[in-house]
Each structure stands twice: as C-alpha cells, then as structure tokens.
PDB file of N, CA and C in Angstrom:
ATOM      1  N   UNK A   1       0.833  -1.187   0.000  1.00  0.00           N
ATOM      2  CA  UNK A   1       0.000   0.000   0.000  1.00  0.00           C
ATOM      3  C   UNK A   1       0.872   1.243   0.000  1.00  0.00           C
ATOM      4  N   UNK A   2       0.501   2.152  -0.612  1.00  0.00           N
ATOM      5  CA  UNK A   2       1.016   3.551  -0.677  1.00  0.00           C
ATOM      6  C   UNK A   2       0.048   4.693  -0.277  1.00  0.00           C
ATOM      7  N   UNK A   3       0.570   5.351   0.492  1.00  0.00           N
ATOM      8  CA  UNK A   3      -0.351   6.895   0.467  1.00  0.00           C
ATOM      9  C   UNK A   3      -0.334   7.764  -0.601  1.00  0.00           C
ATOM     10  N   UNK A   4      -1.757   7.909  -1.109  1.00  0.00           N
ATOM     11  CA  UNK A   4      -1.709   8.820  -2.123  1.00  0.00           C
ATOM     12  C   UNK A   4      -2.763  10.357  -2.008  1.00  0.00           C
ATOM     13  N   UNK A   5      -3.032  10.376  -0.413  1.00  0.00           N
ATOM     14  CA  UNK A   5      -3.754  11.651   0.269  1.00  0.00           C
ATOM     15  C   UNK A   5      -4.207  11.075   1.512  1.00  0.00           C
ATOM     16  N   UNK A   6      -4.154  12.322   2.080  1.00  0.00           N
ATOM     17  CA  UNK A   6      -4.503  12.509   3.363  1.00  0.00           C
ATOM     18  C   UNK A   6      -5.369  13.584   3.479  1.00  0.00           C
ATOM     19  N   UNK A   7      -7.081  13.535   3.821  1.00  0.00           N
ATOM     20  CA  UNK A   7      -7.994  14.217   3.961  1.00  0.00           C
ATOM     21  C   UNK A   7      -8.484  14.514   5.384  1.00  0.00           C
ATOM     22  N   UNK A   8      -8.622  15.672   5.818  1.00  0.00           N
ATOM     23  CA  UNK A   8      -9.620  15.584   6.806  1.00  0.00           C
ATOM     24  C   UNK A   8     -10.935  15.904   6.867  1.00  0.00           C
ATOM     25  N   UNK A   9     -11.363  14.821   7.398  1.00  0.00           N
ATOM     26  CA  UNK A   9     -13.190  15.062   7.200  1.00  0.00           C
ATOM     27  C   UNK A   9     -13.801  14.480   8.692  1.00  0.00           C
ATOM     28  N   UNK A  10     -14.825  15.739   9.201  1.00  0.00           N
ATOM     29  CA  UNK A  10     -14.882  15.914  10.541  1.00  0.00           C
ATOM     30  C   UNK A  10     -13.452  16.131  11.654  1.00  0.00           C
ATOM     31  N   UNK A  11     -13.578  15.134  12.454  1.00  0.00           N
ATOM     32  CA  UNK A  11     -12.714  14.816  13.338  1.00  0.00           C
ATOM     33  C   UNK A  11     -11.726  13.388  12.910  1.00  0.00           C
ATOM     34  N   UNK A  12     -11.591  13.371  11.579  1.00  0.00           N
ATOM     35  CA  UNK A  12     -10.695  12.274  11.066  1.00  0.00           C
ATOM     36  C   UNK A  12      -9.769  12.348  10.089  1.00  0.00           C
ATOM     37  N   UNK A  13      -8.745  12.330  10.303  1.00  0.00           N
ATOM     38  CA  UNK A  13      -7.876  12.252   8.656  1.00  0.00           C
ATOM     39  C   UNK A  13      -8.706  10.878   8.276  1.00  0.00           C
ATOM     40  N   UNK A  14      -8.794  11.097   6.434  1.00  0.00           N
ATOM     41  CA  UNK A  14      -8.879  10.031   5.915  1.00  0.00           C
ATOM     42  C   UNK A  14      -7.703   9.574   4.924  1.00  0.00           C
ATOM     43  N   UNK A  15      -7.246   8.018   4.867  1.00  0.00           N
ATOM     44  CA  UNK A  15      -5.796   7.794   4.629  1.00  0.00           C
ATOM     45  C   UNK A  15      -6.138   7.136   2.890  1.00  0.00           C
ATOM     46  N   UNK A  16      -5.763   7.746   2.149  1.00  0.00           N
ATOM     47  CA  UNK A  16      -5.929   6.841   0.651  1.00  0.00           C
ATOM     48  C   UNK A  16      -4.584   6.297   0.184  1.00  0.00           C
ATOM     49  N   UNK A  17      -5.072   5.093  -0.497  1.00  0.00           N
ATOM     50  CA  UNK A  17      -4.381   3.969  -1.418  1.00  0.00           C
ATOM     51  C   UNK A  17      -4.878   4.673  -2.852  1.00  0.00           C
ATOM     52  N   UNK A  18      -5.062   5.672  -3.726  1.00  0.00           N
ATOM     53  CA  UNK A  18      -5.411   5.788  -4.922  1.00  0.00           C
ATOM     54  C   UNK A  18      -6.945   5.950  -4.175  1.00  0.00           C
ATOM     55  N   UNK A  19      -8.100   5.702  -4.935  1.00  0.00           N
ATOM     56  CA  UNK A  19      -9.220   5.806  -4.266  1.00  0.00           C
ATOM     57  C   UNK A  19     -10.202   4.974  -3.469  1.00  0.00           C
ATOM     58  N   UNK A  20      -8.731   4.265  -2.665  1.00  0.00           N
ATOM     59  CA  UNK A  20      -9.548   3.251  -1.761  1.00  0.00           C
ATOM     60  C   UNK A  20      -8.466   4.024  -0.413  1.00  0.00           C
ATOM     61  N   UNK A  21     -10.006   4.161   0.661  1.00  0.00           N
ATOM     62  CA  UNK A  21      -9.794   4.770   1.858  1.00  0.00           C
ATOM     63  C   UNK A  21      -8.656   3.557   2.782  1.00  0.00           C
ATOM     64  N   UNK A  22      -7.956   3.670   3.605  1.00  0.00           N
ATOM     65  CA  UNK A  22      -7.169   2.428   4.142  1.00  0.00           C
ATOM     66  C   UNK A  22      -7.009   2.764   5.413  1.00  0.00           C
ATOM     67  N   UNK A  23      -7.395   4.019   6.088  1.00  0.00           N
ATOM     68  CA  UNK A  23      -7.423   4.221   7.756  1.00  0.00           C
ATOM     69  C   UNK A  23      -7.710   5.740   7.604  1.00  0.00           C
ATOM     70  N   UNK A  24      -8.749   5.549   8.774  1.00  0.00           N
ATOM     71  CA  UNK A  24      -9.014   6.578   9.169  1.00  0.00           C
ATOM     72  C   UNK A  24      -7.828   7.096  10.828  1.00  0.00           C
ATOM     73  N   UNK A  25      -7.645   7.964  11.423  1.00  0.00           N
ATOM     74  CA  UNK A  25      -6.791   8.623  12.038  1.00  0.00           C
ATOM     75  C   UNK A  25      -7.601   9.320  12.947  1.00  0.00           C
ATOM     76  N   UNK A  26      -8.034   9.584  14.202  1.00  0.00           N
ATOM     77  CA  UNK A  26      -8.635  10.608  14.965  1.00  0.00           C
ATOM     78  C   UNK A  26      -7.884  11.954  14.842  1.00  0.00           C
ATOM     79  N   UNK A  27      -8.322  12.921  14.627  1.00  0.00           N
ATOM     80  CA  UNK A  27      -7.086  14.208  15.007  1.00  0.00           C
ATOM     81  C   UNK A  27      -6.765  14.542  16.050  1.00  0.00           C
ATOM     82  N   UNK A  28      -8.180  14.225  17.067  1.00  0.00           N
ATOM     83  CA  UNK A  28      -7.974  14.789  18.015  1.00  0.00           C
ATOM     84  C   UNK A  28      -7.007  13.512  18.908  1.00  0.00           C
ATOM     85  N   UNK A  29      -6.479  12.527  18.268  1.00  0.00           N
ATOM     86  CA  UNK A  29      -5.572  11.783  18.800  1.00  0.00           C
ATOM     87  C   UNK A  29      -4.091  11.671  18.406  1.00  0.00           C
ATOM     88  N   UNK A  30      -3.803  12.040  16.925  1.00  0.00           N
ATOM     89  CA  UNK A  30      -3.127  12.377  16.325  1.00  0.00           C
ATOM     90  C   UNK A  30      -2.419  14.064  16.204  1.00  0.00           C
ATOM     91  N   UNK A  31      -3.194  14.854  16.669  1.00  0.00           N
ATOM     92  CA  UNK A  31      -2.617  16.347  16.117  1.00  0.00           C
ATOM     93  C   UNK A  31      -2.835  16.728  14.866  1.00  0.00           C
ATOM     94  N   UNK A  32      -2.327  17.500  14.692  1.00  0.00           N
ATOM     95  CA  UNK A  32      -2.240  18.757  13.252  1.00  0.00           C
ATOM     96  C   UNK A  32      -1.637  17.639  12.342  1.00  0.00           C
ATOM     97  N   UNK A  33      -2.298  17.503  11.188  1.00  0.00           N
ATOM     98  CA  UNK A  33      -1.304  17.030   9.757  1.00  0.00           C
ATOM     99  C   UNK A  33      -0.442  18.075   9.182  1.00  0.00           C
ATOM    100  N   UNK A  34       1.149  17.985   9.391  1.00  0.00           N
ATOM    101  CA  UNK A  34       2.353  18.414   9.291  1.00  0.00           C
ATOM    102  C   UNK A  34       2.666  18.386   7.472  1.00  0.00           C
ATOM    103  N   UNK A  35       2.421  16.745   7.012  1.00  0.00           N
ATOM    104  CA  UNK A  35       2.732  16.681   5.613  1.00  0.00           C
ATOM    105  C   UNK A  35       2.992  15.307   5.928  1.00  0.00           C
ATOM    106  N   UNK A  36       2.608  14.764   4.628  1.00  0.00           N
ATOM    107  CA  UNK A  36       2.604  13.017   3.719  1.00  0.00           C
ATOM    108  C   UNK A  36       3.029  13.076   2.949  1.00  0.00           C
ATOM    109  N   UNK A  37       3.516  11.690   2.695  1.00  0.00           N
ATOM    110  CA  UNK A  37       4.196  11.293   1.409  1.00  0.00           C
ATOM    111  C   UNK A  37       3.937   9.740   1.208  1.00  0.00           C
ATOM    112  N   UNK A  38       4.128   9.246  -0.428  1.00  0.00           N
ATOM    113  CA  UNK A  38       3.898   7.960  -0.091  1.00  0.00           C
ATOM    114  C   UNK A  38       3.830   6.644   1.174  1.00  0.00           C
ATOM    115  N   UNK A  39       5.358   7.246   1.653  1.00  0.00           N
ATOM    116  CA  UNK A  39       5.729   6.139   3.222  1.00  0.00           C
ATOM    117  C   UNK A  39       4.860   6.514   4.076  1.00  0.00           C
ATOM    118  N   UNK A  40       4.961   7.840   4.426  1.00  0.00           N
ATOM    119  CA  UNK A  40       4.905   8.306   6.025  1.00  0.00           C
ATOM    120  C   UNK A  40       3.944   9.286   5.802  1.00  0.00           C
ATOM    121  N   UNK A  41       3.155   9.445   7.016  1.00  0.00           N
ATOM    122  CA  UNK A  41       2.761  10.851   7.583  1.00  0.00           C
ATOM    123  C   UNK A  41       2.961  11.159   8.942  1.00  0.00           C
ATOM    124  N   UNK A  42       3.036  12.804   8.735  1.00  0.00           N
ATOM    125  CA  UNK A  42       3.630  13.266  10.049  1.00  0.00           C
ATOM    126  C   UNK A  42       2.556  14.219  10.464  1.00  0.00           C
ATOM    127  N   UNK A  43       2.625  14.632  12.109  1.00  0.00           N
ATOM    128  CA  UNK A  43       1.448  14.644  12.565  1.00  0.00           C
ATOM    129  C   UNK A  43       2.321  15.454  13.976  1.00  0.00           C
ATOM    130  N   UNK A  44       1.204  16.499  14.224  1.00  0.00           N
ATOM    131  CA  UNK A  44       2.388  17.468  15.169  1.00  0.00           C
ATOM    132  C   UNK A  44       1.003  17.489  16.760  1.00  0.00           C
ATOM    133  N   UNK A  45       1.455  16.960  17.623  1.00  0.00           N
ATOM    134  CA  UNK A  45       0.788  17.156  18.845  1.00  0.00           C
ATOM    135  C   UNK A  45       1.542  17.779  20.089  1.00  0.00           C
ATOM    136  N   UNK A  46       0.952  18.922  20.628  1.00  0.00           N
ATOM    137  CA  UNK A  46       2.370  19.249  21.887  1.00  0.00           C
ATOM    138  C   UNK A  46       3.158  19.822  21.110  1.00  0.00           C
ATOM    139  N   UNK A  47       4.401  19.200  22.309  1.00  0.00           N
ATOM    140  CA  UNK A  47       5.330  19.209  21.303  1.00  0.00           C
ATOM    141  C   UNK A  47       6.333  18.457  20.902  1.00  0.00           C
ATOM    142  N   UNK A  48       5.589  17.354  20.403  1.00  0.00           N
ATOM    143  CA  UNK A  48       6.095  16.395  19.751  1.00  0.00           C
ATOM    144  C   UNK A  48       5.447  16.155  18.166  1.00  0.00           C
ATOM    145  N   UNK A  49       6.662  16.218  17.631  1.00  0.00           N
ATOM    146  CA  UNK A  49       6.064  15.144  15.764  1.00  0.00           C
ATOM    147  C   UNK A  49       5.927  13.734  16.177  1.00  0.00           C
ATOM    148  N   UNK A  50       5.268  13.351  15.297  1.00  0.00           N
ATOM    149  CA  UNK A  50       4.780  11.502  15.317  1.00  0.00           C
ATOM    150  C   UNK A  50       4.679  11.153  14.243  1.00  0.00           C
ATOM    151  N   UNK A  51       5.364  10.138  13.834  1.00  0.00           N
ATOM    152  CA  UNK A  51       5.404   9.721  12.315  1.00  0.00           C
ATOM    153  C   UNK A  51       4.661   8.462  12.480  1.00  0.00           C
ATOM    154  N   UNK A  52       3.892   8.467  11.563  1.00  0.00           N
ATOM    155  CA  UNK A  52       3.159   7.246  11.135  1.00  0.00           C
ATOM    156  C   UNK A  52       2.751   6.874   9.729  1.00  0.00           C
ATOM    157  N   UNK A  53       2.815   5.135   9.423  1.00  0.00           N
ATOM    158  CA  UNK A  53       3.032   4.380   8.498  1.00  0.00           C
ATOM    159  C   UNK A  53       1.285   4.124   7.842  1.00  0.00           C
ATOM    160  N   UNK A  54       1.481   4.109   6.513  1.00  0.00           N
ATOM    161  CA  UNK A  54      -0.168   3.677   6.128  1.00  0.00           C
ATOM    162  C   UNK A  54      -1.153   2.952   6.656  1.00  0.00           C
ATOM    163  N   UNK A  55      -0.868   2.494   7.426  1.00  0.00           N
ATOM    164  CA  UNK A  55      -1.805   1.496   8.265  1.00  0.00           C
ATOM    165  C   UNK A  55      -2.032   2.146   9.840  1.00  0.00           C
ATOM    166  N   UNK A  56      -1.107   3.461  10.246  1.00  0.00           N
ATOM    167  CA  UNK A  56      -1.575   4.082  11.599  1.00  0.00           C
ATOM    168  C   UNK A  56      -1.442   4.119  12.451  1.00  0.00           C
ATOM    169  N   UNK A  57      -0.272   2.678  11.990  1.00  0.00           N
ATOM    170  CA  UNK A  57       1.115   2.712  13.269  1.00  0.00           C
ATOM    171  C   UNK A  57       2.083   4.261  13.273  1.00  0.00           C
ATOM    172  N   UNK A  58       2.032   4.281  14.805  1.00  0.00           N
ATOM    173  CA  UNK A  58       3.017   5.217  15.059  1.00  0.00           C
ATOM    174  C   UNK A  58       4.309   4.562  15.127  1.00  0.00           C
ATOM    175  N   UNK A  59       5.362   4.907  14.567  1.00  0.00           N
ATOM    176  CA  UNK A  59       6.895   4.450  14.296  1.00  0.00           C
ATOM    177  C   UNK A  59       7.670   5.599  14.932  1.00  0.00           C
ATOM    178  N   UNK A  60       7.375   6.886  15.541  1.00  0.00           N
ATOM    179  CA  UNK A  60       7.887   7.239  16.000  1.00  0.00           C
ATOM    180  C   UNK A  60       7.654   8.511  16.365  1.00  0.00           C
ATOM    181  N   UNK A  61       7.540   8.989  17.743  1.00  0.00           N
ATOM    182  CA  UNK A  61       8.361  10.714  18.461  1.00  0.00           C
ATOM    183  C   UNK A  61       8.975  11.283  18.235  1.00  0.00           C
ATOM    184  N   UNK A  62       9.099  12.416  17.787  1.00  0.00           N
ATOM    185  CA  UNK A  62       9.829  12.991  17.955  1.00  0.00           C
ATOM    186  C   UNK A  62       9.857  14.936  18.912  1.00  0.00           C
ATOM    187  N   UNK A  63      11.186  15.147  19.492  1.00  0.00           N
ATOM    188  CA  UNK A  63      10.467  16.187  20.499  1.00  0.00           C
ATOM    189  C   UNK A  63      10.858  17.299  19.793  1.00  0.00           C
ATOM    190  N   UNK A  64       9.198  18.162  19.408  1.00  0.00           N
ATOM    191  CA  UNK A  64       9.931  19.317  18.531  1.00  0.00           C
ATOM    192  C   UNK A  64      10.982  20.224  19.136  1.00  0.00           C
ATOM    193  N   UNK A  65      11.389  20.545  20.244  1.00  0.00           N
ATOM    194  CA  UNK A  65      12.496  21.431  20.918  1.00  0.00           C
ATOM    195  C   UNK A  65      13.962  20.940  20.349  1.00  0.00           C
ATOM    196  N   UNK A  66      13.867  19.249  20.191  1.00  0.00           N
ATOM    197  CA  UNK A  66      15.024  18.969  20.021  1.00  0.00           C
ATOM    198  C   UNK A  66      15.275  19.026  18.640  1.00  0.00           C
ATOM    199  N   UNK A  67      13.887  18.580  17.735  1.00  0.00           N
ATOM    200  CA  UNK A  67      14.574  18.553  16.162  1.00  0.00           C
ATOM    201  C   UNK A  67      14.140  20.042  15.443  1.00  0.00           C
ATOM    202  N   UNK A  68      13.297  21.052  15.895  1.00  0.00           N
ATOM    203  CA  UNK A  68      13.276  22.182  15.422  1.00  0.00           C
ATOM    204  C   UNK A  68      11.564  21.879  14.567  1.00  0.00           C
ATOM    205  N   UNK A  69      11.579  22.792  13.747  1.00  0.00           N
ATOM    206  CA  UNK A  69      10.446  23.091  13.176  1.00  0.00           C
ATOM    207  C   UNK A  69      10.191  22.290  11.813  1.00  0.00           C
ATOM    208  N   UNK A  70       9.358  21.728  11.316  1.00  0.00           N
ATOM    209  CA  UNK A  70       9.296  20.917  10.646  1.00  0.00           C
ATOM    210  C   UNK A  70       8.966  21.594   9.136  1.00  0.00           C
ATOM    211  N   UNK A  71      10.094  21.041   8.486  1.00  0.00           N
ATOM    212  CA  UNK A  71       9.554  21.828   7.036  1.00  0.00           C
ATOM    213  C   UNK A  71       9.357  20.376   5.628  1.00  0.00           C
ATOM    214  N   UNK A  72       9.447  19.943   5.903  1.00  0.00           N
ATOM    215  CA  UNK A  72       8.609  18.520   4.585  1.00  0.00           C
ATOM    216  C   UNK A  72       8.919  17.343   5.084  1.00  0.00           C
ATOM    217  N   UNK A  73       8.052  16.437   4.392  1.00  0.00           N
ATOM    218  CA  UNK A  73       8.475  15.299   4.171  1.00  0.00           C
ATOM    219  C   UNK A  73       8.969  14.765   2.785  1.00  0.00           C
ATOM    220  N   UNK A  74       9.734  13.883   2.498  1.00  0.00           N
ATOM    221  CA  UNK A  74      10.193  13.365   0.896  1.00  0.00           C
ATOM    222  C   UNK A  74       9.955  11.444   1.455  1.00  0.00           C
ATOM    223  N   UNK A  75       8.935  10.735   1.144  1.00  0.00           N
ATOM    224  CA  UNK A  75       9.716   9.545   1.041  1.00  0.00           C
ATOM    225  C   UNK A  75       9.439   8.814   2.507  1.00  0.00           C
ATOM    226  N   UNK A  76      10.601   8.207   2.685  1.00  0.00           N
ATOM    227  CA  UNK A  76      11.096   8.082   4.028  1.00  0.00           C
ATOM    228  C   UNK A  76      11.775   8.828   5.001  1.00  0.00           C
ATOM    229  N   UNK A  77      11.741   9.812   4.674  1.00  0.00           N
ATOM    230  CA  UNK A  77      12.772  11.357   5.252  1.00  0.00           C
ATOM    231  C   UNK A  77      11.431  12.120   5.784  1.00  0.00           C
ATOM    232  N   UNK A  78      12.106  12.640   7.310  1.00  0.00           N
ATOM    233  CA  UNK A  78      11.598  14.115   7.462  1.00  0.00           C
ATOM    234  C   UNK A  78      12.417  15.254   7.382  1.00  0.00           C
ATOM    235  N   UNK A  79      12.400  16.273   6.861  1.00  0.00           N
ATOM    236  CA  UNK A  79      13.040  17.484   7.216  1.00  0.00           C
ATOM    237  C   UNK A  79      12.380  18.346   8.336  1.00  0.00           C
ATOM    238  N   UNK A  80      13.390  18.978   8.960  1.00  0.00           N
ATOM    239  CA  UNK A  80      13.178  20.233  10.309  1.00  0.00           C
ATOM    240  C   UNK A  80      14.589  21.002   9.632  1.00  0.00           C
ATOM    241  N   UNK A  81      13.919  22.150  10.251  1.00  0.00           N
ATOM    242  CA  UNK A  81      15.072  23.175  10.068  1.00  0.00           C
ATOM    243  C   UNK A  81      15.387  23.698  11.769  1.00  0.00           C
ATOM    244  N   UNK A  82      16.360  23.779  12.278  1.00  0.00           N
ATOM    245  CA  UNK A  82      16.839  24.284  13.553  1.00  0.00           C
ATOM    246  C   UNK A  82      17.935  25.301  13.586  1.00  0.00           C
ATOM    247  N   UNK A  83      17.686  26.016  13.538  1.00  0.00           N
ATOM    248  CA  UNK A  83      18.615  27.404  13.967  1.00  0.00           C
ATOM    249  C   UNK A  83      19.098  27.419  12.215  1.00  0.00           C
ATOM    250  N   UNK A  84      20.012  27.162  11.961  1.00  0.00           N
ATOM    251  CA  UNK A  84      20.813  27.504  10.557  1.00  0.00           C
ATOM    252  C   UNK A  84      20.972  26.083   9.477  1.00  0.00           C
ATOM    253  N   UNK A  85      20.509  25.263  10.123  1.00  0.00           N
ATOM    254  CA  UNK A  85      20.688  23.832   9.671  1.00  0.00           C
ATOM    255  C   UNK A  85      19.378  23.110   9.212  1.00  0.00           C
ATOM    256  N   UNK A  86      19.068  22.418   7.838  1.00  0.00           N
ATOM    257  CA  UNK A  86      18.424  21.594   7.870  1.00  0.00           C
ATOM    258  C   UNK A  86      18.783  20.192   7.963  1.00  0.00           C
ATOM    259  N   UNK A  87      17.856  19.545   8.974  1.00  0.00           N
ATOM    260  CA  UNK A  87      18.390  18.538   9.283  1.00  0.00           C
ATOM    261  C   UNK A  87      17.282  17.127   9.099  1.00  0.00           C
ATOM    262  N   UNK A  88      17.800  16.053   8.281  1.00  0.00           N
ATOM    263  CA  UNK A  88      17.076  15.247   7.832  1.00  0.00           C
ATOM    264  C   UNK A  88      16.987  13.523   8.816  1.00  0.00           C
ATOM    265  N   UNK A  89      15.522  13.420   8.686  1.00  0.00           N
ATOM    266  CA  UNK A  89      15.256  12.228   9.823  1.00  0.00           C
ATOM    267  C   UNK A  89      14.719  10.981   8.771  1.00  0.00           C
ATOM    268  N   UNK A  90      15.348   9.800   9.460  1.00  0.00           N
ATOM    269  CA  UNK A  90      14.483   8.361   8.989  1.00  0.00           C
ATOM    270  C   UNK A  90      13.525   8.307   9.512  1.00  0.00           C
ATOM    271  N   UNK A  91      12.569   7.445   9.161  1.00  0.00           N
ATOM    272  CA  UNK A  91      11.508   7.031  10.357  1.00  0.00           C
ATOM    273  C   UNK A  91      11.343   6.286  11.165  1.00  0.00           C
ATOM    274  N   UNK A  92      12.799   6.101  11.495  1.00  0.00           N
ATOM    275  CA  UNK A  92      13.499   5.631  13.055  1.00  0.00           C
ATOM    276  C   UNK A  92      13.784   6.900  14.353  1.00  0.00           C
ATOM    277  N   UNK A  93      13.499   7.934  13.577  1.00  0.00           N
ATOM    278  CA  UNK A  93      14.044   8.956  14.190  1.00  0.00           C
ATOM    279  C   UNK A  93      15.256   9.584  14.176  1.00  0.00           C
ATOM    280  N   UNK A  94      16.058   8.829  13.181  1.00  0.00           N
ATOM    281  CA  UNK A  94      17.619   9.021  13.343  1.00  0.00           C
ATOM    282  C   UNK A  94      17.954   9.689  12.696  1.00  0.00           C
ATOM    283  N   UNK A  95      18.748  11.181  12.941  1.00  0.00           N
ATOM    284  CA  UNK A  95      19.610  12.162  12.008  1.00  0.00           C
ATOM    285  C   UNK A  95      20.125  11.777  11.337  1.00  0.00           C
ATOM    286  N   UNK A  96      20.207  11.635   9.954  1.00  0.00           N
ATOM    287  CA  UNK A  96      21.351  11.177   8.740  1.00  0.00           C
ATOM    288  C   UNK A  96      21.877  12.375   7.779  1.00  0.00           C
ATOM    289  N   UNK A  97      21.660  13.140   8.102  1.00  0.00           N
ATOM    290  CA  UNK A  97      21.933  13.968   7.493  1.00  0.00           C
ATOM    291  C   UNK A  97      21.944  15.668   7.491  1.00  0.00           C
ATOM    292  N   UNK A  98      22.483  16.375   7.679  1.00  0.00           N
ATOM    293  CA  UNK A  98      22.564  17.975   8.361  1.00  0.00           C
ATOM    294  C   UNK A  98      23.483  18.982   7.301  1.00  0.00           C
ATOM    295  N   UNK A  99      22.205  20.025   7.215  1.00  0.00           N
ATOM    296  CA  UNK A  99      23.480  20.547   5.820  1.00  0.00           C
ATOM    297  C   UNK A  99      23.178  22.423   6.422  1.00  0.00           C
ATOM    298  N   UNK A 100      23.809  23.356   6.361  1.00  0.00           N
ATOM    299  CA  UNK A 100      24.226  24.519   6.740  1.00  0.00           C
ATOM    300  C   UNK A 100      22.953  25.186   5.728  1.00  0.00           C
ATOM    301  N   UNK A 101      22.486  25.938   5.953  1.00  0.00           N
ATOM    302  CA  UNK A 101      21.117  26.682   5.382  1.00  0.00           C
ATOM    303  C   UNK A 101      20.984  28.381   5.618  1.00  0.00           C
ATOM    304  N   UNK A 102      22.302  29.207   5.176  1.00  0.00           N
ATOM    305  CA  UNK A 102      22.619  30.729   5.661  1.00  0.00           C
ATOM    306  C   UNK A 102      21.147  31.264   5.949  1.00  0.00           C
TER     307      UNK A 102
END
C-alpha cells in the first residue's frame, strides 16, 4: 500500500491507497497534519512530531524542541530546520543527514 492523500473530514484524517480509503486517524488523537508522502505521515501534537506508516502505526516521536520546526516530508525522510541547519530524519528517528542553510 502507498499513500496517495490525506484528507480531513470531521474529526478524522482520511488515509488513501489511490481511491480506496485504508485508515481513518482521529485528530484529536493524532494532532495537526504536518505533511505526507507515499511512506509516512507526520502529525504534530504538543510538542512532539509523530510519524506514522499507512496502516496508523506510530513508528515514532519525535520532540519538537530537540529537532526544530518541521519543514517537509520526501519519502522516508523528514526534514526540520533548527537554527541555521536543515536537518534530515528516517523514520526511526535518526539524524542522517545535516546541511548549513545561511
């Protein structure tokens, strides 16, 4: 399965495969929709991001203080930008990558 949109209708993201629905999402359990991409969607509560997989598993926390402000997703990647740096996440959570951004 692939994500190919993320809708909200009422109090639910709705999760599409092309035009078959594949999970619905509470918001008010999930947070703000941040941005999707085929793999992942990310999802901002508090202050923490939460990445989750087409099916609605959460795969992971993250604490926005520590990774900064969130500017896309690509893929399997998140980007945040923090102070001068964008800095790129798996959806393990793990920094792989940090590049200087004047």
């Amino acid at each position: 399965m692939a994500i190919s949109d993320v809708q909200l209708k009422g109090s639910y993201y709705q999760v599409f495969d092309g035009s078959k629905k594949i999970k619905d999402l509470h918001q008010p359990s999930v947070g703000e929709l941040c941005g999707f991409s085929s793999d992942i969607i990310v999802c901002e509560k508090g202050s923490y991001f939460s990445i989750y997989d087409e099916s609605g598993k959460k795969l992971k926390d993250l604490h926005a203080p520590a990774v900064g402000n969130f500017r896309s997703v690509s893929g399997r990647n998140v980007l945040f930008k923090k102070g001068s740096y964008i800095d790129t996440y798996d959806i393990s959570g793990k920094k792989i990558n940090s590049r200087h951004n004047p």
